[in-house]
Every structure is written in structure tokens, then in C-alpha cells.
Protein backbone atom coordinates (compact mmCIF):
# COMPACT_ATOMS: atom_id res chain seq x y z
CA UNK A 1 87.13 103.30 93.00
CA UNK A 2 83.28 103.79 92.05
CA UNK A 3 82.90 105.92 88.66
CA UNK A 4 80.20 108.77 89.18
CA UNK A 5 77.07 107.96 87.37
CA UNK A 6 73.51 108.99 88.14
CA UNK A 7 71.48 107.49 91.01
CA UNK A 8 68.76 106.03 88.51
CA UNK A 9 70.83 104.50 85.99
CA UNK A 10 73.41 102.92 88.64
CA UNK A 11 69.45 101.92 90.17
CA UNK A 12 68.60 100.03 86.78
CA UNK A 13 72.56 98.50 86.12
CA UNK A 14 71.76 96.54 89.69
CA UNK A 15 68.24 95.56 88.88
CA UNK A 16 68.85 94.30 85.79
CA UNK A 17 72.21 92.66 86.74
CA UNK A 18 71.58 88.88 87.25
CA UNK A 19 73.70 85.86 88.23
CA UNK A 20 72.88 84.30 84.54
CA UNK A 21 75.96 87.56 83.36
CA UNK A 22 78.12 86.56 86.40
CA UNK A 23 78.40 83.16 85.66
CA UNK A 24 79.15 84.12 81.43
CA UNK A 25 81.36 86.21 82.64
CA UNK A 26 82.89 83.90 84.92
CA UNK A 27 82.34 80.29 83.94
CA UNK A 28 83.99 76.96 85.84
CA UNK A 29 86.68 77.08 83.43
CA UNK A 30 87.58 81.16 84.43
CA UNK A 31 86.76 80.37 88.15
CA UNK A 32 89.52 77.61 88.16
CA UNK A 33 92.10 79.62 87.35
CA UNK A 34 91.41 82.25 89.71
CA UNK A 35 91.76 79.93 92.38
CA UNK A 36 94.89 78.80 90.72
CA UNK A 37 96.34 81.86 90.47
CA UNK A 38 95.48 82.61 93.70
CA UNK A 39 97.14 79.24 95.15
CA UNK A 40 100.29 80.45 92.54
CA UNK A 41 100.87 83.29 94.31
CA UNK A 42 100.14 82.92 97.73
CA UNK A 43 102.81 80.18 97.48
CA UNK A 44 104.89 83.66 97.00
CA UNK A 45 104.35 85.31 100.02
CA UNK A 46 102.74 85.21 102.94
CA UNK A 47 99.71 87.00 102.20
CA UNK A 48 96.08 85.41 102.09
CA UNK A 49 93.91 86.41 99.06
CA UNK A 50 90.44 85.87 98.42
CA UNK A 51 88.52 87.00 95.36
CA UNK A 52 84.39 87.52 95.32
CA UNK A 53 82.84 88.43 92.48
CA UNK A 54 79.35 89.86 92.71
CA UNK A 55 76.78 90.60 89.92
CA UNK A 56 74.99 93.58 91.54
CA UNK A 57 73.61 95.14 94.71
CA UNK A 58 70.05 94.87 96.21
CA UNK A 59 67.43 97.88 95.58
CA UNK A 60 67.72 98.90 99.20
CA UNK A 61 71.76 99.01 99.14
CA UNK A 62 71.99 101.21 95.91
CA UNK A 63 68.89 103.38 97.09
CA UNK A 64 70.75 103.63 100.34
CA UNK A 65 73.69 104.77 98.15
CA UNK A 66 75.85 101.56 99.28
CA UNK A 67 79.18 102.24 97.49
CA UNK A 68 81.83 99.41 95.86
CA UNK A 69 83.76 100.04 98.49
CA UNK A 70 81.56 100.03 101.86
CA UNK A 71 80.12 97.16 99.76
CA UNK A 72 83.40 95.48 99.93
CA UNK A 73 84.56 95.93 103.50
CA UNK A 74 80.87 94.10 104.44
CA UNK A 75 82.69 91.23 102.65
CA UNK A 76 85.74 91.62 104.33
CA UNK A 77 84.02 90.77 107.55
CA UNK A 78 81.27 88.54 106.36
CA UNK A 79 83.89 86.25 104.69
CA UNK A 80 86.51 86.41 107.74
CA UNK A 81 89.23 87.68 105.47
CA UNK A 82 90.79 89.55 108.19
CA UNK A 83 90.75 86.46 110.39
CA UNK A 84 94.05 85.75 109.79
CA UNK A 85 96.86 84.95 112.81
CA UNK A 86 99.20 87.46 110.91
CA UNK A 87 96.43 89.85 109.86
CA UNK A 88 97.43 89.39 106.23
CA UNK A 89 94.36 89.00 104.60
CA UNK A 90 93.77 90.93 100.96
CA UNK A 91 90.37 90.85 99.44
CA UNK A 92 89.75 91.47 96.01
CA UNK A 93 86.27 92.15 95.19
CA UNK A 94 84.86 92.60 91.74
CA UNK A 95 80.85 94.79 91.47
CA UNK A 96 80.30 93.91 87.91
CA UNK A 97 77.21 96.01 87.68
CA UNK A 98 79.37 99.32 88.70
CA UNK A 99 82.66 98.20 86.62
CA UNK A 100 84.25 98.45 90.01
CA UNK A 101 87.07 96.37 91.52
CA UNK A 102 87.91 96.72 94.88
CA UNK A 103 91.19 95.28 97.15
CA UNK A 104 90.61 95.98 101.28
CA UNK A 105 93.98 94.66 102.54
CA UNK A 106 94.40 94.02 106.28
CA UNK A 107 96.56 96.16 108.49
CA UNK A 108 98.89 93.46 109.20
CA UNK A 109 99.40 93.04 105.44
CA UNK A 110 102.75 94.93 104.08
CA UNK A 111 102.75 95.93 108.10
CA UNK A 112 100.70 99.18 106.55
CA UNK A 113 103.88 100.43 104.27
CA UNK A 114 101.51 99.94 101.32
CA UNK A 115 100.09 103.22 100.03
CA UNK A 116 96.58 102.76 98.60
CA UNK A 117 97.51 103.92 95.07
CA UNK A 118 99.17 101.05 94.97
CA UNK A 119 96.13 98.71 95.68
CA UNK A 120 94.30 101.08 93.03
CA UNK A 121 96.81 100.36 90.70
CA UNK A 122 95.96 97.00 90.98
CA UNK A 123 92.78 97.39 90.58
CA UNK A 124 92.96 99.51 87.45
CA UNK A 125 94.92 96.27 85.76
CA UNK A 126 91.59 94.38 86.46
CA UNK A 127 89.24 97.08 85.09
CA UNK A 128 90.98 97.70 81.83
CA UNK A 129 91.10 93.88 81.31
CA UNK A 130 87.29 93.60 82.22
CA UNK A 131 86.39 96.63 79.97
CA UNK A 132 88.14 94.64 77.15
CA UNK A 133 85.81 91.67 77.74
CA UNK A 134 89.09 89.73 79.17
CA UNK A 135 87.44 88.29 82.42
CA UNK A 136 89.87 85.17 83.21
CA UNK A 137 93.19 87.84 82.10
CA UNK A 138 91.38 90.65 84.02
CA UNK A 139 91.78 88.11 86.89
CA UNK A 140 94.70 86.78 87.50
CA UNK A 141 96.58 90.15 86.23
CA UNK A 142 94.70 91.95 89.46
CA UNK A 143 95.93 88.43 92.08
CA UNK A 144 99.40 88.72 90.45
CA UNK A 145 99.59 92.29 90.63
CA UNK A 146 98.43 92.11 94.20
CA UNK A 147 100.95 89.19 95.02
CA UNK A 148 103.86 91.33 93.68
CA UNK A 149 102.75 94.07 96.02
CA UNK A 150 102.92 91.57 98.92
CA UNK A 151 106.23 89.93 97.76
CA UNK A 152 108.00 93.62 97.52
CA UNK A 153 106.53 94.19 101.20
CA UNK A 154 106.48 90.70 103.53
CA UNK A 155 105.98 90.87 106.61
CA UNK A 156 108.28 90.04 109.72
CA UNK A 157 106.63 87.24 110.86
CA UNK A 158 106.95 83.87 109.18
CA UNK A 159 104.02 82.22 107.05
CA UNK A 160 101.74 80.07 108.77
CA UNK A 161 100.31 78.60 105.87
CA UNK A 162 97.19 78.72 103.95
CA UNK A 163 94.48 80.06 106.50
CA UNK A 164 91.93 81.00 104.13
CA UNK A 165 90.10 79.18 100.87
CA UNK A 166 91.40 79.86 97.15
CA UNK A 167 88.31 79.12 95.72
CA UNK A 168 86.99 82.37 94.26
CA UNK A 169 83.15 83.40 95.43
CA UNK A 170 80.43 83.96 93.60
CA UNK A 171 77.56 86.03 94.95
């Protein structure tokens, strides 16, 4: 859920925001276990989660008012998250230049019982954590919140296995 901040400043957070702050934020050693956790608790249900992480937005996408959000359903597609056989894809996407986490689950995921609070709950875990400097926590509290959401709704198909990477994405 974006926080309301002036067009300028939000203008500067992206220009200045550089993959050198991702990649502090997010070294090997955090990335690892993200895609552990992610592994750990897919093996729970049978929901398919995928985690990008991106420093900031171009010039033209935050002059053109590009929010978290629309930001994160271009990733949905671009990455195929939704191209699931169950339609059980969950994407978790972290803007680290708006302090903004983002989860665009797939309408075969919970079969749609999920209310969106929910996912914002989630994401709330994750932006507390970050806002305490607790990247790698931040992390895998979000994946496991978002697993228990899947676990308390499966669906009524059976799980086909792991259709998408764990590996989380760095843009």
C-alpha cells in the first residue's frame, strides 16, 4: 500500500536509489534464505511464491505516477507468476525506494476466499521489519505469513509441484 508523499521527493528517492543499496540490503547470504523460506513453505501448501525485490523505478514510471502496486502487477505478468496450471501463483514484491511491499495473489489462489486485508497484513509484517533495518527477518516473516494464509485456505485441486523458481529476484 504506497504511503502519500510528494511527487518530487518520491522523484529524487527513485533517482537516487541504486542497485549498490539493494544488494546491502539484500546480500547472497539474505537472498539464500529467502529462497529457502520460500522452498520451506511452499512444501506447505500448494501455493507458488515468488519474491522480487526492486531498488527503485525509472524517471518516466514515477513522472508517469507508476504506483507500487501497478508496478507490481507488471511483474506479475513479466515474471509468469500467474502461469501456473492451478492459478496459484502469489507474488511478493518489495519497492525499496517507496518502503512499499506488495503481494498480487492469483485468482485461483485461496479459490478468491482471501480478503485483501489479509494480504496487507502480510505485507505490514514485512514493512515494520524493513523499517527496523531487519531485511532477511522482514523476509521470511512476509513468505511465512503468506504461506499460513495459503495453508488456512488450499485449494481443491491437488499440488502439482513446484512450477515456478524459489530463487528471489533482484531488479
Amino acid at each position: 500500500m504506497a504511503k502519500p508523499r510528494s511527487r518530487w521527493s518520491r522523484f529524487i528517492r527513485h533517482l537516487i536509489a541504486g542497485r549498490w543499496d539493494t544488494r546491502r540490503r539484500f546480500p547472497p547470504s539474505v537472498l539464500a534464505q529467502i529462497q529457502a523460506a520460500v522452498a520451506r513453505c511452499e512444501a506447505r501448501h500448494p501455493g507458488e511464491i515468488r519474491f522480487i525485490v526492486e531498488a527503485g523505478l525509472s524517471p518516466a514510471d514515477v513522472l508517469a505516477g507508476l504506483s507500487p502496486r501497478d508496478r507490481a502487477i507488471d511483474l506479475f505478468a513479466q515474471y509468469r507468476v500467474w502461469d501456473t496450471e492451478h492459478r496459484n501463483g502469489v507474488l511478493i514484491y518489495v519497492l525499496l525506494a517507496d518502503r512499499d511491499v506488495e503481494i498480487v495473489a492469483d485468482r485461483g489462489v485461496a479459490g478468491g476466499r482471501v480478503p485483501q486485508s489479509e494480504w496487507e497484513a502480510c505485507c505490514r509484517v514485512m514493512e515494520q521489519h524493513f523499517a527496523a533495518g531487519r531485511f532477511a527477518e522482514g523476509a521470511v516473516a512476509g513468505i511465512e505469513a503468506a504461506a499460513d494464509l495459503l495453508a488456512r485456505h488450499p485449494p481443491d485441486r491437488a499440488d502439482v509441484g513446484n512450477e515456478l523458481p524459489d530463487a528471489p529476484i533482484v531488479l
